[in-house]
C-alpha atoms as a PDB file:
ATOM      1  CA  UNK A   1       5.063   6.289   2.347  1.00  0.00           C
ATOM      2  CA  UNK A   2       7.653   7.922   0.048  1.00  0.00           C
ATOM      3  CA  UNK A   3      10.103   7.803   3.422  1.00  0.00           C
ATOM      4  CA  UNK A   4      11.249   5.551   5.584  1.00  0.00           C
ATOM      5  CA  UNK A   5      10.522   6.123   9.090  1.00  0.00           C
ATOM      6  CA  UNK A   6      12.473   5.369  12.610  1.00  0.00           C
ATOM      7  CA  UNK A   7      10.353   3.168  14.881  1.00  0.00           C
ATOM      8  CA  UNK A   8       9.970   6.273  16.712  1.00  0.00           C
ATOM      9  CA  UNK A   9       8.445   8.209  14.105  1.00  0.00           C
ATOM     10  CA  UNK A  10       5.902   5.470  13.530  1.00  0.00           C
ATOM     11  CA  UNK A  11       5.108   5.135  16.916  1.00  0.00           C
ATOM     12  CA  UNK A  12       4.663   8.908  17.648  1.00  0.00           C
ATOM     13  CA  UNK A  13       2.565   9.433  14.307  1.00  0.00           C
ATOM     14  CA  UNK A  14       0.121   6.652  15.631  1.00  0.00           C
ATOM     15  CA  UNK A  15      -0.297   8.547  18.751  1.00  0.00           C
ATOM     16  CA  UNK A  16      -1.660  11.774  16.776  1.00  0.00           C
ATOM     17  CA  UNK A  17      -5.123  11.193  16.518  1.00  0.00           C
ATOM     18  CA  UNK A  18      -5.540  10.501  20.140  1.00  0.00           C
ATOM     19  CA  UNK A  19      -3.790  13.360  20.976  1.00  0.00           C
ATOM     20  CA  UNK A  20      -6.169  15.491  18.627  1.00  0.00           C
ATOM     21  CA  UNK A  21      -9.166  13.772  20.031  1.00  0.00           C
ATOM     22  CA  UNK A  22      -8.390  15.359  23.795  1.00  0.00           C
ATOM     23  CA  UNK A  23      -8.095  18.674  21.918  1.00  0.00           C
ATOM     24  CA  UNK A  24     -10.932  18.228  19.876  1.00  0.00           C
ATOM     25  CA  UNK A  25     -14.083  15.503  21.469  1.00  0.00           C
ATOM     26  CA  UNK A  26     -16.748  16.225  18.919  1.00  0.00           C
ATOM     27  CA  UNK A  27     -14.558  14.984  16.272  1.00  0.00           C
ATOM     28  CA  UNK A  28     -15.321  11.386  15.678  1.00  0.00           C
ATOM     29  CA  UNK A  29     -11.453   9.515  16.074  1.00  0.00           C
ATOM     30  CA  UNK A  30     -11.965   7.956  12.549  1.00  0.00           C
ATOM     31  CA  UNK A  31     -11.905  11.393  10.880  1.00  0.00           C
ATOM     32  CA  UNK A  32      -9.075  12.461  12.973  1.00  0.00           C
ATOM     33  CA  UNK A  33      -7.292   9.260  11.531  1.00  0.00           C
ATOM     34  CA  UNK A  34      -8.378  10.082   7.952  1.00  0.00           C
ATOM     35  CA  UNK A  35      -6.909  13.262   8.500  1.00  0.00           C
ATOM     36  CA  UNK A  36      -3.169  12.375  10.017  1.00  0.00           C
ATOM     37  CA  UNK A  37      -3.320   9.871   7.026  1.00  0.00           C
ATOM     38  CA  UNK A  38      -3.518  12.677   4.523  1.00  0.00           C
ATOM     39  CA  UNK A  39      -1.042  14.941   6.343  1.00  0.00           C
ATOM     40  CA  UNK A  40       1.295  12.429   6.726  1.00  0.00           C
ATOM     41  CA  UNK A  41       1.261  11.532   3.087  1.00  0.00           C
ATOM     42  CA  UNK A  42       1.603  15.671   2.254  1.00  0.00           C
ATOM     43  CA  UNK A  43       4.491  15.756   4.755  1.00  0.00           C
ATOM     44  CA  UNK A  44       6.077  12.692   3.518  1.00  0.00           C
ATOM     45  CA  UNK A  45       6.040  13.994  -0.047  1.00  0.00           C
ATOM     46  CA  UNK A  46       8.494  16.754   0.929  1.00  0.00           C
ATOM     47  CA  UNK A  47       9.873  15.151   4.058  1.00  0.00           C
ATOM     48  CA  UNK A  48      13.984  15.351   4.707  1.00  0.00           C
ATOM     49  CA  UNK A  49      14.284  14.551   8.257  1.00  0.00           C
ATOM     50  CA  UNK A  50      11.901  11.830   9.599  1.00  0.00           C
ATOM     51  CA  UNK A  51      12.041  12.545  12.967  1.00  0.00           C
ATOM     52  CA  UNK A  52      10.098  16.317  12.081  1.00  0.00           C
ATOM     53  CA  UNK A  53       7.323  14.040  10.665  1.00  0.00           C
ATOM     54  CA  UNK A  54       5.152  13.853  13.239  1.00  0.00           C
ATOM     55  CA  UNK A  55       5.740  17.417  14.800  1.00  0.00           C
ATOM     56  CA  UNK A  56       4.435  18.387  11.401  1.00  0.00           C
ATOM     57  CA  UNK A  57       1.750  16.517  10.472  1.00  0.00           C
ATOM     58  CA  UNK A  58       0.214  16.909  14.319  1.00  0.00           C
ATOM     59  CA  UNK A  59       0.891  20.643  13.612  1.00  0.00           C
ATOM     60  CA  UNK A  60      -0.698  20.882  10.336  1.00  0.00           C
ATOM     61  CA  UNK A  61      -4.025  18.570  10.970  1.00  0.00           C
ATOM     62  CA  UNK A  62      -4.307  20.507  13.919  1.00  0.00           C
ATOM     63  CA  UNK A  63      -4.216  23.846  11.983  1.00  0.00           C
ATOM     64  CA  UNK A  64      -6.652  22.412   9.176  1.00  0.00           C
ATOM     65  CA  UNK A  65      -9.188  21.734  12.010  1.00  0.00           C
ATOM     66  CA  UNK A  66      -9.318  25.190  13.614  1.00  0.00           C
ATOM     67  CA  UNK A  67      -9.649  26.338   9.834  1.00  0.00           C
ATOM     68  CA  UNK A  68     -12.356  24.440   9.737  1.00  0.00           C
ATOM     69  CA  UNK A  69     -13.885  26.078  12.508  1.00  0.00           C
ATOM     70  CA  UNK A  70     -13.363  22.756  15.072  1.00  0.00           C
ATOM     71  CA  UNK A  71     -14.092  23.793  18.892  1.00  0.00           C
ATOM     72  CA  UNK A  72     -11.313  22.351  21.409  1.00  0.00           C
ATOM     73  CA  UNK A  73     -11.712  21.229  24.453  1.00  0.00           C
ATOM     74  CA  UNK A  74     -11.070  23.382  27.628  1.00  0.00           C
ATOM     75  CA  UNK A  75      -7.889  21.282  28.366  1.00  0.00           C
ATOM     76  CA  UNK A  76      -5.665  22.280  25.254  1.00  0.00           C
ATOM     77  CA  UNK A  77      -2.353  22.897  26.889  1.00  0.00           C
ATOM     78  CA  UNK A  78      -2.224  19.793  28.629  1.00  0.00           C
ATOM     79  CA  UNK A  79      -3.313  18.070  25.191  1.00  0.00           C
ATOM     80  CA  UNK A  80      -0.428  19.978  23.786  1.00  0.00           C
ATOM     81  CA  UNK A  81       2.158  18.958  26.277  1.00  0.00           C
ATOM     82  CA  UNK A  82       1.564  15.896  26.064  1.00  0.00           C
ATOM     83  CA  UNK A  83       1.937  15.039  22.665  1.00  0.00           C
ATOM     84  CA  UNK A  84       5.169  17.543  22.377  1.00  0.00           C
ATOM     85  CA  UNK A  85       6.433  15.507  25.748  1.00  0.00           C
ATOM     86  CA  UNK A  86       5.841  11.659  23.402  1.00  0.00           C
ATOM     87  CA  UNK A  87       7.320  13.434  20.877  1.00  0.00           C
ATOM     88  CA  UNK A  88      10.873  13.671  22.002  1.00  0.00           C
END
C-alpha cells in the first residue's frame, strides 16, 4: 500500500467485506475480499487523507457490484448504517 494507514483505517477496511456480505449473501466472502483488495489498492493510488479510505473503497466496491448486476439483501439500510456507524 502506497499509504500509510491509522490503525483505524486498517481496522475499518477489514470490516468491508463483511459489511458487503449482509448487503449482498450470494456473493461468496472471498470475492468480496478480492474485491476491497483491488479498491483499496485504486484508492490508495490517489489517496490524500487516510481516514476517507475506507468510506471510499466500501463506496466504490459497492457501486462495482450493483454494476454488475449483484442483488442485495432486503436489509440494506441497516447494512449501511452499520458500516457508516464503524466507520467513524
Amino acid at each position: 500500500m502506497a499509504l500509510f494507514l491509522e490503525p483505524d483505517a486498517q481496522r475499518n477496511l477489514r470490516h468491508i467485506p463483511a459489511a458487503l456480505h449482509t448487503e449482498f449473501p450470494d456473493v461468496i466472502q472471498e470475492d468480496l475480499e478480492a474485491e476491497v483488495e483491488t479498491v483499496t489498492r485504486e484508492v490508495l493510488a490517489t489517496a490524500r487523507i487516510d481516514s476517507f479510505v475506507p468510506v471510499l473503497v466500501h463506496r466504490f466496491a459497492r457501486e462495482r457490484l450493483l454494476e454488475r448486476g449483484v442483488e442485495r439483501s432486503g436489509s440494506v439500510d441497516r447494512a449501511q448504517r452499520s458500516f457508516l456507524a464503524s466507520s467513524n
